[in-house]
Structures are given as C-alpha cells and as structure tokens.
N, C-alpha and C. Protein backbone atom coordinates (compact mmCIF):
# COMPACT_ATOMS: atom_id res chain seq x y z
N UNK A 1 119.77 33.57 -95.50
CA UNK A 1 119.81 32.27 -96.13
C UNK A 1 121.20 31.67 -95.95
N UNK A 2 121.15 30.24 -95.46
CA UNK A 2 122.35 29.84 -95.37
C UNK A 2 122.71 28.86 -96.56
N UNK A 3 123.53 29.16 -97.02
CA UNK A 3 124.18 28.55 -98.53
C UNK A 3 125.54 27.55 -98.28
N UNK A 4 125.38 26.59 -99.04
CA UNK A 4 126.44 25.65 -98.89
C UNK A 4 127.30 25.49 -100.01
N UNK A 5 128.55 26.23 -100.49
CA UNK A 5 129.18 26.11 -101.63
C UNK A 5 129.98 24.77 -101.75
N UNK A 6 130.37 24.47 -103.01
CA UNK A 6 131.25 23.10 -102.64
C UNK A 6 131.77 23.03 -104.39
N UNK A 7 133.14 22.53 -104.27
CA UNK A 7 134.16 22.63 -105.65
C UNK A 7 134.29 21.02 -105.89
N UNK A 8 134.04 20.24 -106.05
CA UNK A 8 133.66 18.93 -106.22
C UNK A 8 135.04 18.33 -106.65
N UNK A 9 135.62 17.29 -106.07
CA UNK A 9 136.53 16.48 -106.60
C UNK A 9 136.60 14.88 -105.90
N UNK A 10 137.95 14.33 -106.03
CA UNK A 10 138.02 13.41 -105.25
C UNK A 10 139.16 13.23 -104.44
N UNK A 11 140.38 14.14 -104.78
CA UNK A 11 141.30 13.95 -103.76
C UNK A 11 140.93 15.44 -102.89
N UNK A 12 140.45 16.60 -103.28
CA UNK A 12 140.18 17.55 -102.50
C UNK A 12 138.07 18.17 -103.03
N UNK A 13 137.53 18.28 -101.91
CA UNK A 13 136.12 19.14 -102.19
C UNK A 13 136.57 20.07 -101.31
N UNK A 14 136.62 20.97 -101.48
CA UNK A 14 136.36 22.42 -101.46
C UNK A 14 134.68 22.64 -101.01
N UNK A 15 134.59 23.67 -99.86
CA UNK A 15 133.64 23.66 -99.34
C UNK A 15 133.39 24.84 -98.41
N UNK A 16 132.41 25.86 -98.57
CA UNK A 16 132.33 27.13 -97.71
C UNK A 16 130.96 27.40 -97.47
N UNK A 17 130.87 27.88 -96.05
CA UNK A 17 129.43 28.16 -95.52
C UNK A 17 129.11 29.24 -95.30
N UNK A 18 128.03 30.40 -95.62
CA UNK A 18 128.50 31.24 -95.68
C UNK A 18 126.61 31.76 -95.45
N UNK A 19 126.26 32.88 -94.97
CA UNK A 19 125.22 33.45 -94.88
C UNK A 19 124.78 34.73 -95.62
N UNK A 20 123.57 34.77 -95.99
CA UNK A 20 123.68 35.73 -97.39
C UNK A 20 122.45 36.82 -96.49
N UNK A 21 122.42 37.98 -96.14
CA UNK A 21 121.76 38.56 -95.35
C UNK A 21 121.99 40.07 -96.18
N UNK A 22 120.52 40.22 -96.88
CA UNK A 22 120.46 41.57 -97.59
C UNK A 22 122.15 42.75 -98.41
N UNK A 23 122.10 41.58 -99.46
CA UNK A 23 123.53 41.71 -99.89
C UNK A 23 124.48 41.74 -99.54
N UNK A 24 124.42 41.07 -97.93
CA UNK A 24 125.68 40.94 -97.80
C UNK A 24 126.14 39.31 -97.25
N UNK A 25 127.63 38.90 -97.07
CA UNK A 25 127.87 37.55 -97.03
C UNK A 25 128.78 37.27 -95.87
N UNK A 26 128.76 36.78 -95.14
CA UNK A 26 128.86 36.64 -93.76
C UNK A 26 129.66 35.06 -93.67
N UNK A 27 130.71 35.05 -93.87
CA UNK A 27 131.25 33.36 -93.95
C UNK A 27 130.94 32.33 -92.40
N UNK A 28 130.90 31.30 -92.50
CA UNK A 28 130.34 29.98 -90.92
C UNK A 28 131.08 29.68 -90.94
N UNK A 29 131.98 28.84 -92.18
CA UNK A 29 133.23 28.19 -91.91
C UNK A 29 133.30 27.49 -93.43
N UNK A 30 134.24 27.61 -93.59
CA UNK A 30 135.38 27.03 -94.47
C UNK A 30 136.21 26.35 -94.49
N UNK A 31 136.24 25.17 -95.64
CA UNK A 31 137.50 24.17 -95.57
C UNK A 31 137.41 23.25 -96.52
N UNK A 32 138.33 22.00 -96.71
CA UNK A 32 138.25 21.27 -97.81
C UNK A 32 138.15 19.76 -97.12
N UNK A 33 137.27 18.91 -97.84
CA UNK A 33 137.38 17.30 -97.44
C UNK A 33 138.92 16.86 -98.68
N UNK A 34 139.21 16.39 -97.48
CA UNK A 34 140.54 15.54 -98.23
C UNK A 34 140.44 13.92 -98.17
N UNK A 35 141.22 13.48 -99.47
CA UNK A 35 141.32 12.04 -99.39
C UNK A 35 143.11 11.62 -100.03
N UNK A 36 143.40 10.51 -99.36
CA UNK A 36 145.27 10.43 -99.73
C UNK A 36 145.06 9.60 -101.13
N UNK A 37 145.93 9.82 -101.47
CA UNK A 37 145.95 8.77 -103.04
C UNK A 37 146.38 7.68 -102.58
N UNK A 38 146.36 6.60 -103.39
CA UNK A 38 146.50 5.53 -103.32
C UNK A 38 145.21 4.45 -102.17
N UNK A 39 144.47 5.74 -101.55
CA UNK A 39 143.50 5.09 -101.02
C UNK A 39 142.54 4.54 -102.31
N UNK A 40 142.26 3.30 -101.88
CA UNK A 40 140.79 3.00 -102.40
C UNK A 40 139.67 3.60 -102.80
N UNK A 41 139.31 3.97 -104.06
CA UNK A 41 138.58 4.87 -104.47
C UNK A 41 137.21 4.84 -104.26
N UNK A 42 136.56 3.51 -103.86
CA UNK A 42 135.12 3.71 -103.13
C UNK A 42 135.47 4.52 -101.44
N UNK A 43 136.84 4.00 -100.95
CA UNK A 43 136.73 4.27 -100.11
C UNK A 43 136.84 6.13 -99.88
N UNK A 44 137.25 6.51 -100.74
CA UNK A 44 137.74 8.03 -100.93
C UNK A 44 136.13 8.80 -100.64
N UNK A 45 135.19 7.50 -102.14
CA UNK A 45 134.25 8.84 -102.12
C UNK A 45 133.15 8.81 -100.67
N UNK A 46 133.36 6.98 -99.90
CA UNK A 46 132.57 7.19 -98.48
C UNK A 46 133.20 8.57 -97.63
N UNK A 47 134.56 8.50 -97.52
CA UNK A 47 134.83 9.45 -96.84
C UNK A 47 133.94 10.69 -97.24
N UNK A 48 134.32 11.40 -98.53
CA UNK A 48 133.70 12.36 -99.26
C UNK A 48 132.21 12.68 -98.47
N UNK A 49 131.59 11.47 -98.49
CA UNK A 49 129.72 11.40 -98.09
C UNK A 49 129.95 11.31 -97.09
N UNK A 50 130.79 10.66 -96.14
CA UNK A 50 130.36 10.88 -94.63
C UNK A 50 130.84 12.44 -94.34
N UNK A 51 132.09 12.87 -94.46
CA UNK A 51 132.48 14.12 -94.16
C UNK A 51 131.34 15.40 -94.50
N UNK A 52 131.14 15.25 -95.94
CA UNK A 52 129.91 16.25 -96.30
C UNK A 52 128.80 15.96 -95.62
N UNK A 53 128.01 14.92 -95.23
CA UNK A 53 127.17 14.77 -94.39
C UNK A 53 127.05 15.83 -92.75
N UNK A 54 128.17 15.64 -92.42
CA UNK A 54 128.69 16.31 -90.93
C UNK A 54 128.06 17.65 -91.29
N UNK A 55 128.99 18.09 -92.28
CA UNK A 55 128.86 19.67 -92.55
C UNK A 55 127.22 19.43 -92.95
N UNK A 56 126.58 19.29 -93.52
CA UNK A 56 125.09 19.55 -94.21
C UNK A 56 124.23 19.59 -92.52
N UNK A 57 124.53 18.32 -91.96
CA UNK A 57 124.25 18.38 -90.40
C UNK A 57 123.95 19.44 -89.61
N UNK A 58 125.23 19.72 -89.81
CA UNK A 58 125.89 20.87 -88.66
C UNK A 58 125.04 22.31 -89.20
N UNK A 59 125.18 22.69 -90.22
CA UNK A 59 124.72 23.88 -90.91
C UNK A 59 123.02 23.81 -91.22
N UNK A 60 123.23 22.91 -91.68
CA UNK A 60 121.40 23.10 -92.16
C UNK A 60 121.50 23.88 -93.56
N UNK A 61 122.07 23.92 -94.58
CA UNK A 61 121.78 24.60 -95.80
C UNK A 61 120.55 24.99 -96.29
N UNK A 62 119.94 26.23 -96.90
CA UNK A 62 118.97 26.32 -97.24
C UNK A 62 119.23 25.94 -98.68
N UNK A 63 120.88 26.28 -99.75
CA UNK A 63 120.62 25.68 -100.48
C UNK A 63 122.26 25.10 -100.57
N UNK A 64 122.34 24.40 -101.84
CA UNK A 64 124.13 23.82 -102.05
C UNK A 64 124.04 24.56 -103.48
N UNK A 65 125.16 25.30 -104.02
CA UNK A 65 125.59 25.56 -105.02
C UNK A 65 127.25 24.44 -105.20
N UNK A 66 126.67 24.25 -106.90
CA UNK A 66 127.58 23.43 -107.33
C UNK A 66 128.00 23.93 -108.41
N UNK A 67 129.56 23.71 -108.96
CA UNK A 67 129.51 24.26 -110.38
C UNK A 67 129.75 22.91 -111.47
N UNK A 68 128.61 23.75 -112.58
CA UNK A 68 128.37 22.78 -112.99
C UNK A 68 129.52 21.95 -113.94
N UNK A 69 129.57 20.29 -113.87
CA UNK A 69 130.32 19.68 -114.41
C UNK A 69 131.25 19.68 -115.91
N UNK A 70 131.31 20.07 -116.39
CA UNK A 70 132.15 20.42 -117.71
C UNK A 70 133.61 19.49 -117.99
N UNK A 71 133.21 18.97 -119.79
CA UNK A 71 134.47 17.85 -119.91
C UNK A 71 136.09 18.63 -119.80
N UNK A 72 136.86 17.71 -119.06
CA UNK A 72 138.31 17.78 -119.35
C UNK A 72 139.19 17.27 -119.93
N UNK A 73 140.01 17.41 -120.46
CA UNK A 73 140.87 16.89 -121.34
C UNK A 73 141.06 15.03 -120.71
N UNK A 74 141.31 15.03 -119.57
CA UNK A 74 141.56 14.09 -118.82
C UNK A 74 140.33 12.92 -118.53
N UNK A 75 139.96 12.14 -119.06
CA UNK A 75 138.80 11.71 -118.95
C UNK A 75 138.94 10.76 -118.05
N UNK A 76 140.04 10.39 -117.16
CA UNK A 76 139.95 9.41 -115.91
C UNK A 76 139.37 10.51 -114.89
N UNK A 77 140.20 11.58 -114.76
CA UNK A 77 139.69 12.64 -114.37
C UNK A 77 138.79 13.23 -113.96
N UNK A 78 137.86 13.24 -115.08
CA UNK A 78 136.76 13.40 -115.39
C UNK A 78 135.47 12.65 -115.10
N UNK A 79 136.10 11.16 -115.16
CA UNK A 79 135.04 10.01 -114.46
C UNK A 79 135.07 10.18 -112.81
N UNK A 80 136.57 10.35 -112.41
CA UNK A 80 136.34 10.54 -110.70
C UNK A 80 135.68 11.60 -110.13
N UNK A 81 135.61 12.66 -110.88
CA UNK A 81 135.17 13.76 -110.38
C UNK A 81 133.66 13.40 -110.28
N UNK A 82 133.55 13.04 -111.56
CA UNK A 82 131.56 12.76 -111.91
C UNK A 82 131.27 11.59 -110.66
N UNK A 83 132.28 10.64 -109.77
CA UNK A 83 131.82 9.96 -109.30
C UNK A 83 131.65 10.63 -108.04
N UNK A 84 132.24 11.68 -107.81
CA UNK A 84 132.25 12.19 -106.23
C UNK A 84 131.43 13.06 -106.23
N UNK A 85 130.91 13.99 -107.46
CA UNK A 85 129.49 14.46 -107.56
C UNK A 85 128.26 14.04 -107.56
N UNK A 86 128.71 12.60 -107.92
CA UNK A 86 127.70 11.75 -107.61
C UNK A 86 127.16 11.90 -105.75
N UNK A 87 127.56 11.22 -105.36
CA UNK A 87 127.80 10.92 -103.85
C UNK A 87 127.44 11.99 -102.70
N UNK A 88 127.99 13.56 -103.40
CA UNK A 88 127.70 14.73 -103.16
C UNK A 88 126.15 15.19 -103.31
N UNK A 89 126.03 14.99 -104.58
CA UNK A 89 124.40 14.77 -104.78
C UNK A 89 123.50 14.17 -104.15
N UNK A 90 123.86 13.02 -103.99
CA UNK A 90 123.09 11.73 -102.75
C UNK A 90 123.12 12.42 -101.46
N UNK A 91 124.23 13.17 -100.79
CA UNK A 91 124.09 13.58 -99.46
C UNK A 91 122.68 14.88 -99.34
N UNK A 92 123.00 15.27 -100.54
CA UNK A 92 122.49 16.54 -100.62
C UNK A 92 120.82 16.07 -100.68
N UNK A 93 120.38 15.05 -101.29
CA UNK A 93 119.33 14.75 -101.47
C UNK A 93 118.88 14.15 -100.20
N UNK A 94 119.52 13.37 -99.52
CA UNK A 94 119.26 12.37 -98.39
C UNK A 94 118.82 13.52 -97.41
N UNK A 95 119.23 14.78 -97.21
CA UNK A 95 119.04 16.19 -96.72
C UNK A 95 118.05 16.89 -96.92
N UNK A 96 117.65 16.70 -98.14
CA UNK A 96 116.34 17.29 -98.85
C UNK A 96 116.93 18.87 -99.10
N UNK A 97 118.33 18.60 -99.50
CA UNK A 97 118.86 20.73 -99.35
C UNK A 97 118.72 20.40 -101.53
N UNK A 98 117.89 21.68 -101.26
CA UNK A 98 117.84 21.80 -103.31
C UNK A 98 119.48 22.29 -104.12
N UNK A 99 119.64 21.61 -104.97
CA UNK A 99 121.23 22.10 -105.44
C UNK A 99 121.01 22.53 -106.48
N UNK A 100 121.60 23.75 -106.49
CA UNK A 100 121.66 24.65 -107.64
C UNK A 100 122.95 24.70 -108.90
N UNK A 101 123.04 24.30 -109.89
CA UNK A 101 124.05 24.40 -110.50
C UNK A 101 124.70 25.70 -111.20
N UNK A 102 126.10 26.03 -111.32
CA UNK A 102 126.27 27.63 -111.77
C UNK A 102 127.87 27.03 -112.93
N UNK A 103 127.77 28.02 -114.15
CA UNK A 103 129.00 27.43 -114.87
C UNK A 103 130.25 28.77 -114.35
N UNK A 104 131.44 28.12 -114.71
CA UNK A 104 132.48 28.80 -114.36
C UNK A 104 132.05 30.41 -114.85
N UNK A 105 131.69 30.80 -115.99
CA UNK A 105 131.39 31.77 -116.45
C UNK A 105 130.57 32.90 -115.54
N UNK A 106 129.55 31.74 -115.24
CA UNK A 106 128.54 32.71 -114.50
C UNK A 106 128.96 32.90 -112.90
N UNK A 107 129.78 32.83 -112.15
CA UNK A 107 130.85 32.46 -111.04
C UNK A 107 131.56 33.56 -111.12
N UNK A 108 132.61 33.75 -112.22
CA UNK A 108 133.38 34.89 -112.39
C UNK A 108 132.40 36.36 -112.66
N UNK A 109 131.05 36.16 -113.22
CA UNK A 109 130.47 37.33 -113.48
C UNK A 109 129.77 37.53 -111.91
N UNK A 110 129.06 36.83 -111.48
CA UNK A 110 128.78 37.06 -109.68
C UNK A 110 129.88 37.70 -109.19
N UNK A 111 131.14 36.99 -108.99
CA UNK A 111 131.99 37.70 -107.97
C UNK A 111 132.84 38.51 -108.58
N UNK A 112 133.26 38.79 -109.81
CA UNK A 112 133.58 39.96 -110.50
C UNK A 112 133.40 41.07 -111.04
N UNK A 113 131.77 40.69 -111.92
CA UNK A 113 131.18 41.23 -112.64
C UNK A 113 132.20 41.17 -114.32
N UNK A 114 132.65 40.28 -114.07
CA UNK A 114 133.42 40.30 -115.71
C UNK A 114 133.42 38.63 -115.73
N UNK A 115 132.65 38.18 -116.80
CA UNK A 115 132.59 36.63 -117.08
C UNK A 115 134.08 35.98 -117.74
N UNK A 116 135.21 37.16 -117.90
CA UNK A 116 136.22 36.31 -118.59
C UNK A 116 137.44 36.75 -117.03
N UNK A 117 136.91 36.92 -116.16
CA UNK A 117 137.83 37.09 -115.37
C UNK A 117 138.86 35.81 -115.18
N UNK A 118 140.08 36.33 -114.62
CA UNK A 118 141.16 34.77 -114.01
C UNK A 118 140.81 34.77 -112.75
N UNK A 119 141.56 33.49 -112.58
CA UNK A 119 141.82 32.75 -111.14
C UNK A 119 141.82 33.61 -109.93
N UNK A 120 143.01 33.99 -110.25
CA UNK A 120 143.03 35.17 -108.93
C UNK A 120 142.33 36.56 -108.51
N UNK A 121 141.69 37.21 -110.02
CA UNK A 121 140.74 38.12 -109.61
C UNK A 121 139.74 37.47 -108.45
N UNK A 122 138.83 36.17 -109.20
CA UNK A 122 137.92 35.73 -108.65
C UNK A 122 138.22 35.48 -107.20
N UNK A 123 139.54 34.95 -107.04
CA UNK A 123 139.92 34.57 -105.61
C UNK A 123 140.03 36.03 -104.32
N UNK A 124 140.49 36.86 -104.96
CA UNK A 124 140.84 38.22 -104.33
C UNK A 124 139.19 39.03 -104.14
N UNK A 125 138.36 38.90 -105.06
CA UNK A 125 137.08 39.50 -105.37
C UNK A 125 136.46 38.79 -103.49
N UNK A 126 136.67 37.38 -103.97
CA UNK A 126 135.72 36.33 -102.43
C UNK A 126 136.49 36.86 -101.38
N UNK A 127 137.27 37.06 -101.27
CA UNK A 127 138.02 37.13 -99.95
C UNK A 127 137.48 38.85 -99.38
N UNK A 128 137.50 40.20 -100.86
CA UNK A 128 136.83 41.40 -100.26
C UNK A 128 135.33 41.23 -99.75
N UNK A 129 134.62 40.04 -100.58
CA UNK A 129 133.40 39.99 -100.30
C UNK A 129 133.34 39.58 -98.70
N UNK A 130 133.94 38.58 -98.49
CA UNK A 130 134.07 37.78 -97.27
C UNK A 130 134.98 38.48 -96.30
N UNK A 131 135.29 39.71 -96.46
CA UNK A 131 135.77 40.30 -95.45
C UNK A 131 137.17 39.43 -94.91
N UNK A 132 137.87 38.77 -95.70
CA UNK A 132 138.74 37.89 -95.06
C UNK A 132 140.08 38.27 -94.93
N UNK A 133 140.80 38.09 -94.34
CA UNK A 133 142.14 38.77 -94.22
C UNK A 133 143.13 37.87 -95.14
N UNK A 134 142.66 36.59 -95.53
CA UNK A 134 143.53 36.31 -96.65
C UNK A 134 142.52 35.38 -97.69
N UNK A 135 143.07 34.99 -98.58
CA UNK A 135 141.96 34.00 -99.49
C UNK A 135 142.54 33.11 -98.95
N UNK A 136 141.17 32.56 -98.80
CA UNK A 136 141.10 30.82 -98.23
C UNK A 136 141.93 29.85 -99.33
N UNK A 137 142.71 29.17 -98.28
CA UNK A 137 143.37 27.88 -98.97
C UNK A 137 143.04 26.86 -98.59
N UNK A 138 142.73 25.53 -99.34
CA UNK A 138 143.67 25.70 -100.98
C UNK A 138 142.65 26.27 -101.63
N UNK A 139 142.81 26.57 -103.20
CA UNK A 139 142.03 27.56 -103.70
C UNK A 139 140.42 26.47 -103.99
N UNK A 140 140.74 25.68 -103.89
CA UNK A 140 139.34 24.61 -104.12
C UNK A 140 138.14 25.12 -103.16
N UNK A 141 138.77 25.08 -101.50
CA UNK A 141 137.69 26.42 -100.88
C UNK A 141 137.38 27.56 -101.29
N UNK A 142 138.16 28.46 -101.81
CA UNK A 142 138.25 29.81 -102.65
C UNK A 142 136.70 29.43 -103.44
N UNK A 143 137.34 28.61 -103.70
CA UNK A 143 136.27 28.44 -105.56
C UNK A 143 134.85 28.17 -104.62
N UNK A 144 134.81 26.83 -103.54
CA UNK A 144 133.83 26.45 -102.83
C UNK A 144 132.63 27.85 -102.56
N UNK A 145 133.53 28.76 -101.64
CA UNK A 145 133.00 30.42 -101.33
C UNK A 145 132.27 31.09 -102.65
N UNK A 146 133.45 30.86 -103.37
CA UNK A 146 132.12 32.08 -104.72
C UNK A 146 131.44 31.66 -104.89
N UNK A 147 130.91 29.92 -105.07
CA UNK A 147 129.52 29.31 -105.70
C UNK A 147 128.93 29.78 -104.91
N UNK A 148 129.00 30.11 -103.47
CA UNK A 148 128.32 30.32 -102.36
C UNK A 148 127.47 31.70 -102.66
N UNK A 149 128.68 32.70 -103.62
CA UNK A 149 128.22 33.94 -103.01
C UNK A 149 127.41 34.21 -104.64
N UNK A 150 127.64 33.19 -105.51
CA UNK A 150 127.38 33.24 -106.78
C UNK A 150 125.69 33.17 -106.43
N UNK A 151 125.25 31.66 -105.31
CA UNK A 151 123.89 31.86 -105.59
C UNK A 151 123.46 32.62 -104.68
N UNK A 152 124.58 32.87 -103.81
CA UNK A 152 123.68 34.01 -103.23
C UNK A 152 122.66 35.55 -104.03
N UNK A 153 124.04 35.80 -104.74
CA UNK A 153 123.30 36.93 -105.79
C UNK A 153 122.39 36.53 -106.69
N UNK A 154 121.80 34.95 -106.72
CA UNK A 154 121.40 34.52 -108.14
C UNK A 154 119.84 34.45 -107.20
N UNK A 155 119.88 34.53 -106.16
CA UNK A 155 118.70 34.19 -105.43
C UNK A 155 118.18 34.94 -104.20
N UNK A 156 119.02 36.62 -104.62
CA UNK A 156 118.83 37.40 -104.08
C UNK A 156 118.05 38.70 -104.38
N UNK A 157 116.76 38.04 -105.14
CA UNK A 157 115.22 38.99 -105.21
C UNK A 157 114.52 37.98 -105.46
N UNK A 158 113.21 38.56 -105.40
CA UNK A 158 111.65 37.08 -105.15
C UNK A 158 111.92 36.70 -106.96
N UNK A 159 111.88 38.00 -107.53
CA UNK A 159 112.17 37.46 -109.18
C UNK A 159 113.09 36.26 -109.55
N UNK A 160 114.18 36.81 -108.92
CA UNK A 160 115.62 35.89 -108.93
C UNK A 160 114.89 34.30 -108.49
N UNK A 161 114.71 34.50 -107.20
CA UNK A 161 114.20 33.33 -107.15
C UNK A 161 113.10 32.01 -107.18
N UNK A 162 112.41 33.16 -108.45
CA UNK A 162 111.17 32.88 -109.13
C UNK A 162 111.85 31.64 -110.38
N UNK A 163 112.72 32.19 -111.01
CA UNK A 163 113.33 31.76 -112.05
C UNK A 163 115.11 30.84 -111.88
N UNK A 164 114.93 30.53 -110.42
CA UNK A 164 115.96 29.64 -110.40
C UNK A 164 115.59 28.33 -109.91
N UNK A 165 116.11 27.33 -110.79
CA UNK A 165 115.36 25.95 -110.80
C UNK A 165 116.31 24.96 -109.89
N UNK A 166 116.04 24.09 -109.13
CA UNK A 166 117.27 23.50 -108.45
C UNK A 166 117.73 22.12 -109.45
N UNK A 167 118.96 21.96 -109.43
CA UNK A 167 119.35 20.55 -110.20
C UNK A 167 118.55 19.48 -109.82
N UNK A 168 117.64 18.85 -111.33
CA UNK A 168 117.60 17.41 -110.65
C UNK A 168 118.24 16.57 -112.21
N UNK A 169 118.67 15.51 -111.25
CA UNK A 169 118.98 14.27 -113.05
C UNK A 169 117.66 13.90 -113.57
C-alpha cells in the first residue's frame, strides 16, 4: 500500500511517501512544499495545491494520512493552517485518495509505542523504521513520515481496516 503522509501548514507541508509491505516501510520520497512570507496568502495556498497535486500524481496514494487539526494558542495561526488543510483536502478529493485522520497522541503510540513520547524520540523511532541514515529535515517531513507509518500500522490487518473510517466534513 502506498501511503501519503503530510504535516499541514502554510509556510512549510511536510510530506513523505512511503510503502507499507507486510510490516514493513519502505520510504519513495520525501520533502516539504515551501512558501516565502510575505507572499500573498491565496497565493501561498495555490502553490500548496498545485505542488501537492504533482506529488498525489506522481505516486498514486492508496491513502493520505493527516494529523488531525487541534486549537493553538495562536489563532491567526490556526486560521492559516485550517486554510491550507483546506486546499490539501480539495487535492486529495479531486484524486479520489481517502484521508485518514490520526491525533498527535496516536502518532507517538504507532511509532513509539508510548503515547506521551517527545519530539525527538518520535523523530529517531521514523528514521529506524525508515531505515534512514539521518532524520529527515526539516522535522515537518519527520512528522509527514510517521503519519505515514502511523496509518500504515492502523491499516495493517483486514480488522484494522474494517474499522478505519476515512475523513469526510
């Protein structure tokens, strides 16, 4: 199964491709869509949708893991992000790829097995999984990879994926 992870923002998405083949995870490619500040913020999130488009293209996802949205202190913040998940969503749909949502919690328990893990366990955990010789930078890919490998494990028995529902609004 080929899985499409992605860390949602608007000046950086985070984004890893990765193949899930009888417990194990096999990375395609990795990287982050970038946008400069002071650009125009419709124009940020076209970039966002055309760039993610390429990749959905190129790969063919069987599914997109996203993590799911949660408030921040920062509520401008918070609106840009929700707008580039927006947009993310639209590509994903225009694709017909089903998106799965996962919370930080359940992320750190996939690639750790401990739901209160930190930053850098989780980051060091993806990189043994992924066989990688270093963790992917910036860590927004990092993060992109575990959703990856998060649904991988979440949708890795017929049970599992009896009982996993894909996001819709």
């Amino acid at each position: 199964m080929v899985i499409l992870g992605i860390d949602p923002g608007y000046a950086i998405v985070g984004y890893g491709v990765l193949r899930a083949e009888r417990g194990r995870y096999i990375p395609l490619e990795h990287g982050a869509i970038t946008t400069k500040a002071g650009t125009p913020f419709g124009r940020r999130l076209q970039i966002i949708y055309h760039s993610l488009m390429v990749i959905l293209e190129k790969w063919h996802p069987e599914a997109v893991a996203l993590e799911k949205l949660y408030f921040q202190n920062n509520k401008t913040t918070a609106i840009g992000v929700a707008q580039a998940r927006g947009v993310i969503l639209l590509a994903c749909e225009e694709m017909k790829v089903p998106v799965y949502e996962y919370t930080p919690m359940q992320i750190k328990m996939a690639v750790t097995g401990f739901g209160g893990a930190k930053k850098p366990q989780v980051m060091e955990m993806t990189r043994r999984l992924l066989c990688l010789k270093e963790v992917p930078k910036p860590d927004d890919t990092a993060d992109a990879l575990a959703m990856a490998i998060t649904h991988g494990q979440a949708a890795g028995s017929a049970l599992k994926r009896q009982m996993l529902k894909p996001f819709r609004s």
